[in-house]
Protein backbone atom coordinates (compact mmCIF):
# COMPACT_ATOMS: atom_id res chain seq x y z
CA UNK A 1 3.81 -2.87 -1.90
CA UNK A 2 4.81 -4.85 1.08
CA UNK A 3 5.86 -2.31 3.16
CA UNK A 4 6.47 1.17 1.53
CA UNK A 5 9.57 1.04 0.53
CA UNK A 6 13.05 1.85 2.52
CA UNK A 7 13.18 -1.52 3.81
CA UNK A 8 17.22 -1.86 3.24
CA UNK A 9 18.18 2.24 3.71
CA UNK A 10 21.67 3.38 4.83
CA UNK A 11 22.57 5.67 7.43
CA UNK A 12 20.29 4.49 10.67
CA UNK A 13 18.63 7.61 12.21
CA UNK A 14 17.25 5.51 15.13
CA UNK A 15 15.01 2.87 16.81
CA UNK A 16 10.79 2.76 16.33
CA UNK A 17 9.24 4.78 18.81
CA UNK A 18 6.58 2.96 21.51
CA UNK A 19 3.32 3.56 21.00
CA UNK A 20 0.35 2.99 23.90
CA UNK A 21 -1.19 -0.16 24.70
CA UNK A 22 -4.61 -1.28 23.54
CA UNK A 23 -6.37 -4.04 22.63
CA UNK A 24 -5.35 -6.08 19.04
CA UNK A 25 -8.14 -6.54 16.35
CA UNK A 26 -8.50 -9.97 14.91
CA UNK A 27 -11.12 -12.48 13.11
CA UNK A 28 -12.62 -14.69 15.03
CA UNK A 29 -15.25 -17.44 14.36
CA UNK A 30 -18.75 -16.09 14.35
CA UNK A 31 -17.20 -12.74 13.71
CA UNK A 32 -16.87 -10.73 10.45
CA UNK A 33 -13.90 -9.17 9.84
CA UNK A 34 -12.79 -5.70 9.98
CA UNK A 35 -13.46 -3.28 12.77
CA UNK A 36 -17.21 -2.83 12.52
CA UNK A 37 -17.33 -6.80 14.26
CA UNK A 38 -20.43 -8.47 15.01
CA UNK A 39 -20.57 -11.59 17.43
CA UNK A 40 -22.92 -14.31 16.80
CA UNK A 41 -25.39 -14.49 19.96
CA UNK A 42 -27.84 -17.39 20.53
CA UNK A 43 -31.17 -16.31 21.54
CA UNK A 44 -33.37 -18.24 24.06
CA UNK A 45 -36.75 -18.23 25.52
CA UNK A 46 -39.90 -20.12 26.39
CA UNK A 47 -41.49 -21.93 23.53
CA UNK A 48 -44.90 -20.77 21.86
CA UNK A 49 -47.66 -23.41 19.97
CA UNK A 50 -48.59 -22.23 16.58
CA UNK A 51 -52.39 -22.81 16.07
CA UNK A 52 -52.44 -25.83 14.00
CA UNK A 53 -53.92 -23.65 10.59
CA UNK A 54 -50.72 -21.07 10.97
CA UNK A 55 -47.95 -20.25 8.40
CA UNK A 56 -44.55 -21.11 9.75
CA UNK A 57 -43.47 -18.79 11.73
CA UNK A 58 -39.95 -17.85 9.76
CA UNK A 59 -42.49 -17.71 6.20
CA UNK A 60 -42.55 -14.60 3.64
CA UNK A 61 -45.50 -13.63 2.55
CA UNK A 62 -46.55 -14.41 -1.33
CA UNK A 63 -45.54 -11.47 -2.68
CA UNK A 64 -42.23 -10.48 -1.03
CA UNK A 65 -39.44 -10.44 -2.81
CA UNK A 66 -36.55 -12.51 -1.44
CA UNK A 67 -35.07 -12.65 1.89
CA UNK A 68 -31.77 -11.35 0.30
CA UNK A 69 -33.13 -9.34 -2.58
CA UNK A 70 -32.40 -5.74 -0.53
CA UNK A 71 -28.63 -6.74 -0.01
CA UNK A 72 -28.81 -7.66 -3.11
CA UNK A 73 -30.00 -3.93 -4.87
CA UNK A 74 -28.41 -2.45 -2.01
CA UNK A 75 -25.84 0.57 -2.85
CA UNK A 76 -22.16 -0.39 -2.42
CA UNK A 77 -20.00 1.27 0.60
CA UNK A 78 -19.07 4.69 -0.32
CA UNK A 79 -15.43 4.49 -0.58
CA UNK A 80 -12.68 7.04 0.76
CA UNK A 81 -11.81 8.73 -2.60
CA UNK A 82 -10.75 11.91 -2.06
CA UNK A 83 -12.51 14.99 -3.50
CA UNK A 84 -9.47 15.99 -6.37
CA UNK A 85 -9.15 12.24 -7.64
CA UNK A 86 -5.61 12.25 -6.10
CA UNK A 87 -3.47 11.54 -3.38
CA UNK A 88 -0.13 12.79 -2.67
CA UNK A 89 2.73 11.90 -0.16
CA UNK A 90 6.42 12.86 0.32
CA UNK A 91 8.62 10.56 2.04
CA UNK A 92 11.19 11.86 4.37
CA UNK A 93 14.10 10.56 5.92
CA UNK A 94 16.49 12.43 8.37
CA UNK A 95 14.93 15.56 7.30
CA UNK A 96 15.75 14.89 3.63
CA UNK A 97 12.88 14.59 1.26
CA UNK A 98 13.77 10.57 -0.19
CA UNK A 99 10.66 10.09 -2.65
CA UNK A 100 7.09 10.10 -3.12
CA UNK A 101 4.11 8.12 -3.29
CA UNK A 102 0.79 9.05 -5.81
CA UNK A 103 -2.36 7.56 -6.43
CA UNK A 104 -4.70 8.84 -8.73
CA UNK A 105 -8.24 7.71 -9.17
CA UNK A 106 -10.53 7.69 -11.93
CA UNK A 107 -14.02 6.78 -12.26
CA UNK A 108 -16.10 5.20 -15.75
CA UNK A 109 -19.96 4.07 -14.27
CA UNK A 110 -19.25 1.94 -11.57
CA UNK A 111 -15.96 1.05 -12.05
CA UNK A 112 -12.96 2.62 -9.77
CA UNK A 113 -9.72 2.30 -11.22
CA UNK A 114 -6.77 3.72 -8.81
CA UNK A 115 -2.76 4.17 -10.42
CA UNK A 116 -0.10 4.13 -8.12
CA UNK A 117 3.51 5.10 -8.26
CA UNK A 118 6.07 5.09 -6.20
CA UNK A 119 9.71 6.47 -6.32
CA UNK A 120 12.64 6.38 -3.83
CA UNK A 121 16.07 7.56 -4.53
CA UNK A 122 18.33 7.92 -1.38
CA UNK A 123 21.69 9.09 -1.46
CA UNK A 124 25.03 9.25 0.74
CA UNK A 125 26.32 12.67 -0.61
CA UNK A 126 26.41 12.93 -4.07
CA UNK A 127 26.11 9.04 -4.89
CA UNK A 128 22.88 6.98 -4.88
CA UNK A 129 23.13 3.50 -2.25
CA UNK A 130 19.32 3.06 -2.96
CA UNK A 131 16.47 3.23 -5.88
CA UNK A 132 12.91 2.27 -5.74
CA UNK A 133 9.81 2.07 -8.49
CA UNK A 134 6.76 0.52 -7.91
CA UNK A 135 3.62 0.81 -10.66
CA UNK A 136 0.29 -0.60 -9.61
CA UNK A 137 -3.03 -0.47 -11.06
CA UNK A 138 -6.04 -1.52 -8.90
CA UNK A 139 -10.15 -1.73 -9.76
CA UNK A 140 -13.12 -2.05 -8.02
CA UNK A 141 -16.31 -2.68 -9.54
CA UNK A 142 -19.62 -1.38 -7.67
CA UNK A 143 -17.86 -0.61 -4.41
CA UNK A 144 -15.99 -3.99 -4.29
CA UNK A 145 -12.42 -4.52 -4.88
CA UNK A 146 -11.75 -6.85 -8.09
CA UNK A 147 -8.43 -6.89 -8.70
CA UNK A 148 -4.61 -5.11 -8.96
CA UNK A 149 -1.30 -5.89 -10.96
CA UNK A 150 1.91 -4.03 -10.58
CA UNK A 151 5.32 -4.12 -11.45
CA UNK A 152 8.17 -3.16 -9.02
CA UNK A 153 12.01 -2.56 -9.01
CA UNK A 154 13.50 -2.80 -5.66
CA UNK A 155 16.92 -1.53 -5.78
CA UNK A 156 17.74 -3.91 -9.13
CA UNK A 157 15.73 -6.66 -7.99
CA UNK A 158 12.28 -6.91 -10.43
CA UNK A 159 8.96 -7.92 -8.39
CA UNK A 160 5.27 -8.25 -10.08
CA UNK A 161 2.25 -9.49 -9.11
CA UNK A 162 -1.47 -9.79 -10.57
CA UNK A 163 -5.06 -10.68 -8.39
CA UNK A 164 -8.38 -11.05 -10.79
CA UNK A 165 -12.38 -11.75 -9.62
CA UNK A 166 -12.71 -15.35 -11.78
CA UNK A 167 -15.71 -17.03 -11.56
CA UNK A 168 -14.04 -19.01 -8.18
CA UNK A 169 -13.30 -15.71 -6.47
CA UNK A 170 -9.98 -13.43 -6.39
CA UNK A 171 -6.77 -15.51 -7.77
CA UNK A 172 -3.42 -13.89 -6.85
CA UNK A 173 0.08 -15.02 -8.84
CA UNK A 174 3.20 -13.38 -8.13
CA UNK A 175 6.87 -13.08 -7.85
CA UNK A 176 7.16 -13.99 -4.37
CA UNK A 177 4.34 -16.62 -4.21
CA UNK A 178 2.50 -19.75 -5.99
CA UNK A 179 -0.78 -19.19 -7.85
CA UNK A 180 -3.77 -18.95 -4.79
CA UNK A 181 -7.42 -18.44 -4.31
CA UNK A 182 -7.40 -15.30 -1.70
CA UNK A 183 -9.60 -15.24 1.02
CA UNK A 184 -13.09 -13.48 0.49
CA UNK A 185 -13.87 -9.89 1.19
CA UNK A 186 -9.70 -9.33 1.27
CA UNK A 187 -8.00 -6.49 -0.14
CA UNK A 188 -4.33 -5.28 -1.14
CA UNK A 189 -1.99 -3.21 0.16
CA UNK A 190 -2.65 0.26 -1.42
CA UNK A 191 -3.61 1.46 2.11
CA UNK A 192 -5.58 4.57 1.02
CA UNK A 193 -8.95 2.48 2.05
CA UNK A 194 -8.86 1.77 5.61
CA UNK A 195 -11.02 -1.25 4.94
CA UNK A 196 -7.91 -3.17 4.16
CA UNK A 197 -7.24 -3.14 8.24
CA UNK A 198 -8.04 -6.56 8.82
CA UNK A 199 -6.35 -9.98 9.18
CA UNK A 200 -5.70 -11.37 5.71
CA UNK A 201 -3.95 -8.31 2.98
CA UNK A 202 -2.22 -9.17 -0.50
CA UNK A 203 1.01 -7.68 -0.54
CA UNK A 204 0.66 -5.46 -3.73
CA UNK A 205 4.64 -6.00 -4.49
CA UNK A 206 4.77 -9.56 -4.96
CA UNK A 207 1.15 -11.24 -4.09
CA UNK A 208 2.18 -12.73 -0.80
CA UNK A 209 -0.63 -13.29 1.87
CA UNK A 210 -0.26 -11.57 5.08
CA UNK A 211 -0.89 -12.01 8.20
CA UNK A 212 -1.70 -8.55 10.20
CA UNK A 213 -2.80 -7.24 13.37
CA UNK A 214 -4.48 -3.52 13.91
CA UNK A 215 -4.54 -1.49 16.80
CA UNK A 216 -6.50 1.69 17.08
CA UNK A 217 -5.35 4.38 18.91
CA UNK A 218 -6.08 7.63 19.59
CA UNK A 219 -6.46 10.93 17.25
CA UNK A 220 -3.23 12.84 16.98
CA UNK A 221 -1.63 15.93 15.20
CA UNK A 222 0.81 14.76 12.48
CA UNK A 223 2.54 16.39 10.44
CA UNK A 224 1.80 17.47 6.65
CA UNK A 225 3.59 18.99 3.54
CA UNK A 226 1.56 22.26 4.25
CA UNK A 227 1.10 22.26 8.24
CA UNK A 228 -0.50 19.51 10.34
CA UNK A 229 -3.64 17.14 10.12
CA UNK A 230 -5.40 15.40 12.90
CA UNK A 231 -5.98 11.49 12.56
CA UNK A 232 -6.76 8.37 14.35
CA UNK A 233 -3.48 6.28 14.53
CA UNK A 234 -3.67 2.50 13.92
CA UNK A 235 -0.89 0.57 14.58
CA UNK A 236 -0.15 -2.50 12.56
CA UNK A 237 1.96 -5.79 13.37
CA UNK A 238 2.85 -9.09 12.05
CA UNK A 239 3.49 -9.29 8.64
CA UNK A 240 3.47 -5.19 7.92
CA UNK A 241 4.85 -3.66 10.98
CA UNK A 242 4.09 0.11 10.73
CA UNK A 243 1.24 2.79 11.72
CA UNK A 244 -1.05 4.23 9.48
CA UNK A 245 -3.35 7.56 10.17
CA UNK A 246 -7.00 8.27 8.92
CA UNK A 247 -8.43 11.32 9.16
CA UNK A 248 -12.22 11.75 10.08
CA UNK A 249 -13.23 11.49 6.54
CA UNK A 250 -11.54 8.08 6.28
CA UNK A 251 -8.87 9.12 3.93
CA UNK A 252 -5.74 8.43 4.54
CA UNK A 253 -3.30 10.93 5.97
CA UNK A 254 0.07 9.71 7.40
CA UNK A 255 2.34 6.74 7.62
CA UNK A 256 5.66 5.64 9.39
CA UNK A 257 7.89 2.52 9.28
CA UNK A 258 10.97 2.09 10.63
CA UNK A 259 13.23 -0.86 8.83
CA UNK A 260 16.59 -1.77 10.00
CA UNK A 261 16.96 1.67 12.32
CA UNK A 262 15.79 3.50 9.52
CA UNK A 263 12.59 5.74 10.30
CA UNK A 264 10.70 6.96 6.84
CA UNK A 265 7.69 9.46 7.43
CA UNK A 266 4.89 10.18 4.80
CA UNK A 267 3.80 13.68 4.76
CA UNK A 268 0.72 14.96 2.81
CA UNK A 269 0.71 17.14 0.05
């Protein structure tokens, strides 16, 4: 899903709020993406003869394994999957309770498979002005992310979209864009892995490419189905202008986006 839904809602309850300053996150060259960035440094000093019988100086020995064997065998990031194999959100608008947004993981070895499913209904009175369904399933294989397809009505208008790992890398087709080769180490946008804050994110509606900014701010209470949580706010722009919230676990815990005047709030179940 592009943005989650509401993006055409009646009855305008009011302009975005402004949020603090702070620096934007972006890729650069001779820095990986994502927020845990490393720059590329050169490294100088005075030069040292080898003694003419020496190894080089860069050589394994014999019997090591390769220089990329432990990244390799290495165990895959732990990802953010919450404790009860489910997530839950209502959305509100103006105080009224429009929808809600699921996703439900389950786990076979070392695959992740994660079902999503979102539905809006919003109504003037007693009649409905606006309808949303979205479907998505996405997988991840050994801590990576190999693929999603969904299906989505918005308001009468049919989107779908599809991205599979082929021996090339991660191909995307979709309503709303020509058949592409996605960048590498890029994810969609199912935002419950915070991971997916970075430059390049498939649009999980229609398997468009966009381009995104992400600010972090600071912790803050928000509010929840049952009380309040406290989470680190991150405020996105370009393509997906809104502000997600990640709680110290790294799960996700709020949203907000505000579309033509129109404010919609996620609150946690």
């Amino acid at each position: 899903m592009s943005r989650p839904p509401g993006a055409t809602l009646s009855r305008p309850i009011g302009a975005a709020s402004s949020y603090p300053q702070g620096a934007i996150l972006s890729r650069r060259s001779c820095v990986t993406a994502g927020f845990a960035a490393l720059s590329c440094l050169p490294v100088s000093g005075p030069t040292i003869a080898a003694p003419a019988n020496a190894a080089p100086a860069n050589a394994a020995p014999a019997n090591a394994a390769p220089a990329n064997a432990a990244l390799a065998n290495a165990a895959p990031a732990r990802l953010p999957v919450p404790a009860s194999g489910r997530l839950a959100f209502r959305l509100v608008r103006n105080g009224d309770v429009i929808g809600s947004h699921t996703l439900e993981f389950a786990t076979a070895g070392d695959t992740l498979s994660v079902s999503v499913g979102i539905d809006i209904l919003v109504k003037f009175g007693p009649v409905p002005v606006y309808r949303y369904s979205h479907r998505a399933t996405e997988t991840w294989r050994g801590g990576l992310f190999t693929g999603i397809e969904s299906t989505t009505n918005r308001d009468g208008t049919p989107h779908r979209m599809r991205a599979e790992t082929t021996a090339s890398g991660l191909v995307v087709e979709g309503s709303g864009t020509p058949r592409y080769q996605a960048p590498a180490n890029i994810f969609a946008t199912t935002y419950w892995n915070k991971a997916m804050l970075q430059r390049k994110i498939i649009n999980s509606e229609d398997g468009r490419l966009f381009d995104v900014t992400a600010m972090p701010l600071a912790e803050e209470i928000v509010p929840a189905a049952s009380g309040t949580l406290r989470a680190r706010r991150y405020k996105l722009a370009g393509d997906l202008p809104l502000d997600l919230w990640y709680d110290a676990a790294g799960q996700w815990a709020h949203l907000v986006f505000t579309k033509d005047g129109s404010t919609v709030i996620y609150e946690k179940l």
